[in-house]
Structures are given as C-alpha cells and as structure tokens.
Protein backbone atom coordinates (compact mmCIF):
# COMPACT_ATOMS: atom_id res chain seq x y z
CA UNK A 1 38.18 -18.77 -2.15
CA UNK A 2 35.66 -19.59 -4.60
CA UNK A 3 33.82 -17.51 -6.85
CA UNK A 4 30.39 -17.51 -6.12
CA UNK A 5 28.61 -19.37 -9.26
CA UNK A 6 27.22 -17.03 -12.19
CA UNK A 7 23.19 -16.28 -11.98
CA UNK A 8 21.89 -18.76 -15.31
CA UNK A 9 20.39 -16.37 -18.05
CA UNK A 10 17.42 -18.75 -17.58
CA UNK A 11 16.61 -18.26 -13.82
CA UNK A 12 12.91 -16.59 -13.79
CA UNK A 13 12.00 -13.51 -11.90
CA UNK A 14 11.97 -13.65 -8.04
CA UNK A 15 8.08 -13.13 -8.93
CA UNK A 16 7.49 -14.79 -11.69
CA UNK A 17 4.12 -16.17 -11.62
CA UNK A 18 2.75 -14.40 -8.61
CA UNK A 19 -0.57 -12.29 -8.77
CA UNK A 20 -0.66 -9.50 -7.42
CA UNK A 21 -3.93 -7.00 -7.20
CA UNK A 22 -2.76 -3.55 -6.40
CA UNK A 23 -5.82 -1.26 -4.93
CA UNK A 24 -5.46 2.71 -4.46
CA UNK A 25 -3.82 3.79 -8.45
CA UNK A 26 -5.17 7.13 -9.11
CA UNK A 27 -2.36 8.59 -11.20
CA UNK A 28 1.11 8.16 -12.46
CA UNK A 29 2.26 9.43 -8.92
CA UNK A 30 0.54 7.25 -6.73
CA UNK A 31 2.87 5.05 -4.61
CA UNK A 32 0.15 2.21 -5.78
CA UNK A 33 1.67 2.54 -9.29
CA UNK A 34 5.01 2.46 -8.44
CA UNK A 35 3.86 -0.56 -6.41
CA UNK A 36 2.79 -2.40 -9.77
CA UNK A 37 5.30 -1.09 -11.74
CA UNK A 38 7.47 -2.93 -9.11
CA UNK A 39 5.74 -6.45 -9.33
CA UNK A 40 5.33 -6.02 -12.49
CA UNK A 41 9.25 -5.37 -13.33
CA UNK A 42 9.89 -8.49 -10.88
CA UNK A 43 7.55 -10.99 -13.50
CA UNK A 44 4.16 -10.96 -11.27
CA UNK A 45 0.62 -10.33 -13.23
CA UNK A 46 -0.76 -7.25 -11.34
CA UNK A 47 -4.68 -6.24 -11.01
CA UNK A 48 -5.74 -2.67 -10.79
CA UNK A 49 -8.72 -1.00 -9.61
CA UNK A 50 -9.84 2.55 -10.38
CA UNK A 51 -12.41 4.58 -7.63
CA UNK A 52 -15.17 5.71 -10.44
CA UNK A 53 -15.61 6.42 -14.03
CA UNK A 54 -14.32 10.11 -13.00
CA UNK A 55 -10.68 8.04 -12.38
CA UNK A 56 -10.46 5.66 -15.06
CA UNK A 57 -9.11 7.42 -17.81
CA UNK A 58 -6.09 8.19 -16.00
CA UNK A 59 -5.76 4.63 -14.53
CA UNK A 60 -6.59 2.61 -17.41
CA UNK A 61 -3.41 3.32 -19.65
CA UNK A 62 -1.48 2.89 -16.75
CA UNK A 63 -2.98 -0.64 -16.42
CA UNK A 64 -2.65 -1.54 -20.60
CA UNK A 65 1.12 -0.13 -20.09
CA UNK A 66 1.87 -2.77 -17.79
CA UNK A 67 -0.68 -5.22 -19.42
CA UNK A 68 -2.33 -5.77 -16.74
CA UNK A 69 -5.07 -8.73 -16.31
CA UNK A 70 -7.46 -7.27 -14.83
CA UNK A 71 -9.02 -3.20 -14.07
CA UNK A 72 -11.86 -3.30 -11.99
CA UNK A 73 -13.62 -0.31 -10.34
CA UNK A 74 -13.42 -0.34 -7.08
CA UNK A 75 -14.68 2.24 -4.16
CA UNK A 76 -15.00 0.60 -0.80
CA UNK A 77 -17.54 2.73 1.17
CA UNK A 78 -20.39 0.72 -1.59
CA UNK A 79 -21.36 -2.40 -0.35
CA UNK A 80 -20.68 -5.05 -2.87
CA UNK A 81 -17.34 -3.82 -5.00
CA UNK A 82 -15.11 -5.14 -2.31
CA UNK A 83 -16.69 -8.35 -3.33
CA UNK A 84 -17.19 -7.96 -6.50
CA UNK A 85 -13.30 -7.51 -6.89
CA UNK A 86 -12.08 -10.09 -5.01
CA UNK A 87 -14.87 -12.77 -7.49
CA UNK A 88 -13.34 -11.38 -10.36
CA UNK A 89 -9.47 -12.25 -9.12
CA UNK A 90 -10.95 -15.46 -8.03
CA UNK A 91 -12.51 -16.16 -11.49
CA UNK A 92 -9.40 -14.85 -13.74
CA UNK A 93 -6.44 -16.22 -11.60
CA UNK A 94 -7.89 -18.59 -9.17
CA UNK A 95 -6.23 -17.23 -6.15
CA UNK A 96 -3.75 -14.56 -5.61
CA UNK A 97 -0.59 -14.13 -3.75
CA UNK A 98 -0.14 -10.34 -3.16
CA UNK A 99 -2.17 -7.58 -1.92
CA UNK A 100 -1.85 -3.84 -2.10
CA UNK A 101 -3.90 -1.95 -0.02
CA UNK A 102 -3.14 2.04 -0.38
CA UNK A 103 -6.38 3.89 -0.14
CA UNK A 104 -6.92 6.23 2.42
CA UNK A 105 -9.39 9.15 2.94
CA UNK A 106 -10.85 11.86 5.65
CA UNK A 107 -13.54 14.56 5.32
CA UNK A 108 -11.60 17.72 4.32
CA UNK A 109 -13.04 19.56 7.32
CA UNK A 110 -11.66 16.89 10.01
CA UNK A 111 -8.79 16.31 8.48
CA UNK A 112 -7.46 20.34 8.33
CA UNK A 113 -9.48 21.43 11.33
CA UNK A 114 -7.37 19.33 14.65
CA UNK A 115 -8.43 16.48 16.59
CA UNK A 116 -9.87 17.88 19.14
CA UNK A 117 -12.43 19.08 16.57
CA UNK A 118 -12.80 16.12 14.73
CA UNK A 119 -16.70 15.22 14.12
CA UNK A 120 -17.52 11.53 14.98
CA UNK A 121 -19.22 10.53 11.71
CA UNK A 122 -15.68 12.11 10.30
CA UNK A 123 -13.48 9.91 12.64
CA UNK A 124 -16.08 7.19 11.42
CA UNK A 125 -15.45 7.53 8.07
CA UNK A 126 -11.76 7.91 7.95
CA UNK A 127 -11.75 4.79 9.94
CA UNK A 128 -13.52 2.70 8.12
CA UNK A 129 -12.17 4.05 4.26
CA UNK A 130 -8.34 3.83 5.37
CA UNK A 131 -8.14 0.69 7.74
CA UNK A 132 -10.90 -1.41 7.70
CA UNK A 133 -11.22 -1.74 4.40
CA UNK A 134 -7.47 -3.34 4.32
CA UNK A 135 -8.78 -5.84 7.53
CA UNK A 136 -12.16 -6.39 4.68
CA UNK A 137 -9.33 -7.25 2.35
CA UNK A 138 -7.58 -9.04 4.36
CA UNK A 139 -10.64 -11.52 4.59
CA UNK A 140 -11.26 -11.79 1.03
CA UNK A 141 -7.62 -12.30 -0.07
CA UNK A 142 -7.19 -15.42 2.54
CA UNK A 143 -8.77 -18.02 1.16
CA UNK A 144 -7.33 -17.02 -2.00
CA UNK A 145 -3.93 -17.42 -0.65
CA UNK A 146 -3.86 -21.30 -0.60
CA UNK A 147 0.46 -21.34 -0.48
CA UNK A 148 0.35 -18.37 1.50
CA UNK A 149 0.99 -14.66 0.23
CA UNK A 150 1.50 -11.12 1.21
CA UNK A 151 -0.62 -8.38 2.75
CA UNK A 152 0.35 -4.46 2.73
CA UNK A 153 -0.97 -0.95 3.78
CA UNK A 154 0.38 2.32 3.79
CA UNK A 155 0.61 4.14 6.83
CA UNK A 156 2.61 7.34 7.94
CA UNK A 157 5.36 7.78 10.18
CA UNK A 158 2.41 10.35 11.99
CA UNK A 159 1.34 7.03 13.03
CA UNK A 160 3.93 6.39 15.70
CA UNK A 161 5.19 10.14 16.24
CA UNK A 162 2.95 13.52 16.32
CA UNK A 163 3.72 15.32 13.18
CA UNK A 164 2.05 18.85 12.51
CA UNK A 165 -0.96 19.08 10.79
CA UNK A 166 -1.41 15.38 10.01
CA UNK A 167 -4.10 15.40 12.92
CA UNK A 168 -7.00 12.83 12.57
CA UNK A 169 -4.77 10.30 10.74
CA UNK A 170 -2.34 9.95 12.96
CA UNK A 171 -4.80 7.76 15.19
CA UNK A 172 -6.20 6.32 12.01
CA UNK A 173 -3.00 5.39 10.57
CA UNK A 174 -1.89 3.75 14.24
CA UNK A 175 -5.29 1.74 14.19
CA UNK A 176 -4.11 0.33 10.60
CA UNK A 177 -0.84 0.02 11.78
CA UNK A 178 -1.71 -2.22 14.58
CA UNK A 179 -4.65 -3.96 12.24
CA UNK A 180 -1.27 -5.03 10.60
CA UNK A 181 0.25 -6.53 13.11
CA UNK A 182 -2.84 -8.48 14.43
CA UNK A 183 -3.62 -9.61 11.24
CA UNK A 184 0.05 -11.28 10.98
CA UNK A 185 -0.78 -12.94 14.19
CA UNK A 186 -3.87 -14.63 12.75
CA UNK A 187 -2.90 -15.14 8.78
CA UNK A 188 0.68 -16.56 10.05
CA UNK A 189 0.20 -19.97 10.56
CA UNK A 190 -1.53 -19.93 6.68
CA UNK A 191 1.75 -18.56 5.36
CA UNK A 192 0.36 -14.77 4.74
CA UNK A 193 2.63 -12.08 5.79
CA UNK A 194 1.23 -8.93 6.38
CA UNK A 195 3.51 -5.16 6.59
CA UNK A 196 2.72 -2.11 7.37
CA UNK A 197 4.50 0.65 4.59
CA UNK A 198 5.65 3.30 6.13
CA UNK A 199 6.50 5.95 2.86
CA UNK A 200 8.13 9.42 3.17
CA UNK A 201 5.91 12.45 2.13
CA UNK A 202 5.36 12.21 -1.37
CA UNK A 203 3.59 13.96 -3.87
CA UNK A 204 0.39 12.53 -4.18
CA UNK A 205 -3.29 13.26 -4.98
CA UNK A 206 -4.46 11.91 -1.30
CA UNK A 207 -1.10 13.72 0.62
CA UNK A 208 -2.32 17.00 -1.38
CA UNK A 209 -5.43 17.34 1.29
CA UNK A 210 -2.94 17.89 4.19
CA UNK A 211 -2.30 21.49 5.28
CA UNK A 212 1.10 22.91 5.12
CA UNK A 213 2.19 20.08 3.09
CA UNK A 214 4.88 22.01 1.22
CA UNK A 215 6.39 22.41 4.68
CA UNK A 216 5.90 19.00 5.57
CA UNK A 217 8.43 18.07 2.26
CA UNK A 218 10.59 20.58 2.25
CA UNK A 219 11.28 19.59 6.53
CA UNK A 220 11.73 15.85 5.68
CA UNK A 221 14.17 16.35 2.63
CA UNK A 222 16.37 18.82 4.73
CA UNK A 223 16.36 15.84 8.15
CA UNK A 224 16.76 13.05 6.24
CA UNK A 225 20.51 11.50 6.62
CA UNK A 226 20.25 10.17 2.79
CA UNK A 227 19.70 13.98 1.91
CA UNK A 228 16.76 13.44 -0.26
CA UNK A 229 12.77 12.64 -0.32
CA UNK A 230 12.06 8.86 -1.55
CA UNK A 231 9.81 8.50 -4.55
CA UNK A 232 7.06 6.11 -5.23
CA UNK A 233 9.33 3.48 -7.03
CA UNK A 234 11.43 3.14 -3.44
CA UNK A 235 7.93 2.34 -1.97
CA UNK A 236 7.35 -0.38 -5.04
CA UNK A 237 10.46 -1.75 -4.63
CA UNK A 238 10.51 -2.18 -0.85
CA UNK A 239 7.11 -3.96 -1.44
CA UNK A 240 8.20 -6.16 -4.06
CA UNK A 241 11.14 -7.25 -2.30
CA UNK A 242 8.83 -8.06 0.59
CA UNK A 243 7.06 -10.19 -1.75
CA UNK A 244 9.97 -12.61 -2.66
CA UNK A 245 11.47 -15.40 -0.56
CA UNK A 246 13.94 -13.52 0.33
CA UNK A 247 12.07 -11.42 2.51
CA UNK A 248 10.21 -15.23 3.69
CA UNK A 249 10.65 -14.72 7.26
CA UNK A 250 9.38 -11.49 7.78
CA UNK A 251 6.47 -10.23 8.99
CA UNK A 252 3.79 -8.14 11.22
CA UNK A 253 6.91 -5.36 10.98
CA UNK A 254 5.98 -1.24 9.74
CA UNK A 255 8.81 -0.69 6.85
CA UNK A 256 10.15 2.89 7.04
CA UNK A 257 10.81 4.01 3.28
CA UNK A 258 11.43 7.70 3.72
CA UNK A 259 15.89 8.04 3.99
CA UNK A 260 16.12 7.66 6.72
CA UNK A 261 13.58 10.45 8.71
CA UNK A 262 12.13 8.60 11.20
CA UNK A 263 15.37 7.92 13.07
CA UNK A 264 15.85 11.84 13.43
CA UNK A 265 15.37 13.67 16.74
C-alpha cells in the first residue's frame, strides 16, 4: 500500500486569498474574534467592525494584531452603516468571499422578564438587531460574491430546545435559524453557502445579559460527553473549516459547537 504523497512546503493556506469581513468583535472573548483569528490563521484578509467609539479601543488592537484591512464602525439599528460597510469592502477588496454575522441584542427588561411578558417594540427590536440584520447582510454580501462564498450567524441551541431563562431569544434565534436555511435555498445556485453556528455557552459580553448564566455553564460543562465547555477558537475553527473546499458541499445545515450538549437528554 502506498504512502499517501507528502503535503509540498509550498502548498498555500486552504484560505489563502479569501476575504473575509467578520461583524460582532467586541473583545478578546467574543466568538467573532476567535472567528478572525481563525481565517486569519488559515491565510484569509479579515475586516472588522466595532459598534461605536465607546468599543473601539478594545477592538482596534485586536484588528492591527491580525493586520487587518479594514475596521469600520458598524451598528446596524442606523440606517446607512450597513451600507456604508459593505462600499468600503467593495472599494478595498472588490468583492468578498466570507461573512460573519455574530451580533445579537434584546432590551434587558424582555430579555430577563419571560415571554409571555415580552413588550412588542422589545420582540421588535431583538428581531430586527439579531436576524435581520444577517438577511440585510446577506443582500449586500451577494453581489460581492461573484465565485460564490460563505454566509454565517450565531444562534443557540435555545433555538431548537427550551432552555431556562434564555426566553425571548429562543424564538429570535429559531427565526435566524430558519433565515439560514432559506437564504441557502436562494444564494445556492450563486455558489453562497450559508450555516447557522450553533456555539456552547461561552463567556461573552452579549451571553453576560442572560439570567442565571453561571448556571447555564456550569449545567452544560457537567452534560457534555467531551467533559468540557468549547471556547471561542472551536467556534473560529468550525467556521473556517466551513469556509474551505473541503467543507464545498455543505450547506443550509445549524453546526453544533458545544461537546457534544445538544445530543443529551
């Protein structure tokens, strides 16, 4: 039997020359970063975008660490910075081949106070700042796609299954979920693939919000068959892999990244 041939020194990076704009960095634990730390380690160019000047000193040496070609500010409830992003990528790289989308947000008082008590202009809101923004996205990044590209959003596994506390975006995070899939449907046949991310609980600024979310760790590390919680660089990686050829065929599917938790009873 032969040996199967050594990879040449020379052989670029299964991204090399992909561009890849990665929306939702706030901090060094946001599963966005480990997302462009990912792409980055894989030889794509990444994009960042900060929400306001109240976030950009903690994203912008983040973005010179990885050298990254673009930060742009970005909050998607103004009208215009959606836009404005998306001219910017246009104008720097002339198209781009991934997307991160990994923003998601809920007023404090619907998202800790049930469902049943959720306020419509609440509902509205989370809505529109945590899925409809990616489907916005979505729209922009197309024609920028011209050899097709990639598409993701984070969701929760509170999308498919009721888990305590999580409340209003459970619903919100099933909308974006199925956005995902419809969105495969209709970017398919122009070579986009689109995935729903579906992380463990982590650690970060936006999960902080949740009540009880101590609890909501300490339950997933002790029912998770690989023993342990998943970190943002698991999410990155699962994302970047994604992004190759390898993962060519795939698409429309929500990725579990959380050891194995959802499986559990």
């Amino acid at each position: 039997m032969n040996a199967p041939a050594p990879r040449p020194a020379d052989r670029p990076l299964p991204l090399a020359g992909q561009r890849a704009l990665v929306v939702g960095v706030a901090n060094d634990s946001s599963i966005a970063w480990g997302c462009a730390q990912a792409f980055r380690e894989l030889g794509a160019d990444v994009a960042l975008t900060y929400l306001n000047e109240k976030a950009k000193p903690f994203v912008e040496p983040l973005a010179q660490q990885l050298q990254a070609s673009l930060l742009l500010p970005l909050d998607v409830t103004q009208p215009g910075q959606l836009e404005a992003v998306f001219d910017a990528v246009a104008k720097h790289w002339g198209g781009v081949d991934i997307v991160v989308h990994s923003i998601a947000w809920a007023p404090k008082a619907d998202l800790q106070g049930g469902l049943l008590n959720s306020s419509a202009e609440g509902f509205a809101q989370a809505v529109d700042v945590s899925c409809h923004s990616f489907i916005r996205m979505a729209r922009l990044a197309a024609p920028l796609m011209a050899s097709g590209g990639s598409l993701f959003a984070m969701s929760y596994h509170g999308a498919a299954k009721v888990v305590p506390n999580y409340d209003l975006m459970g619903p919100v995070k099933a909308a974006l979920e199925a956005s995902c899939r419809y969105l495969a449907h209709e970017l398919g046949p122009k070579g986009i693939r689109v995935h729903a991310i579906s992380p463990g609980p982590l650690k970060t600024r936006a999960a902080g919000g949740l009540k009880d979310f101590e609890q909501l760790l300490t339950d997933a590390a002790e029912r998770a068959p690989l023993g342990e919680l998943v970190d943002i660089m698991d999410v990155g990686y699962t994302c970047a892999f994604l992004a190759t050829k390898y993962a060519r065929r795939l698409s429309g599917n929500t990725i579990y990244v959380d050891g194995g938790v959802h499986i559990m009873g």
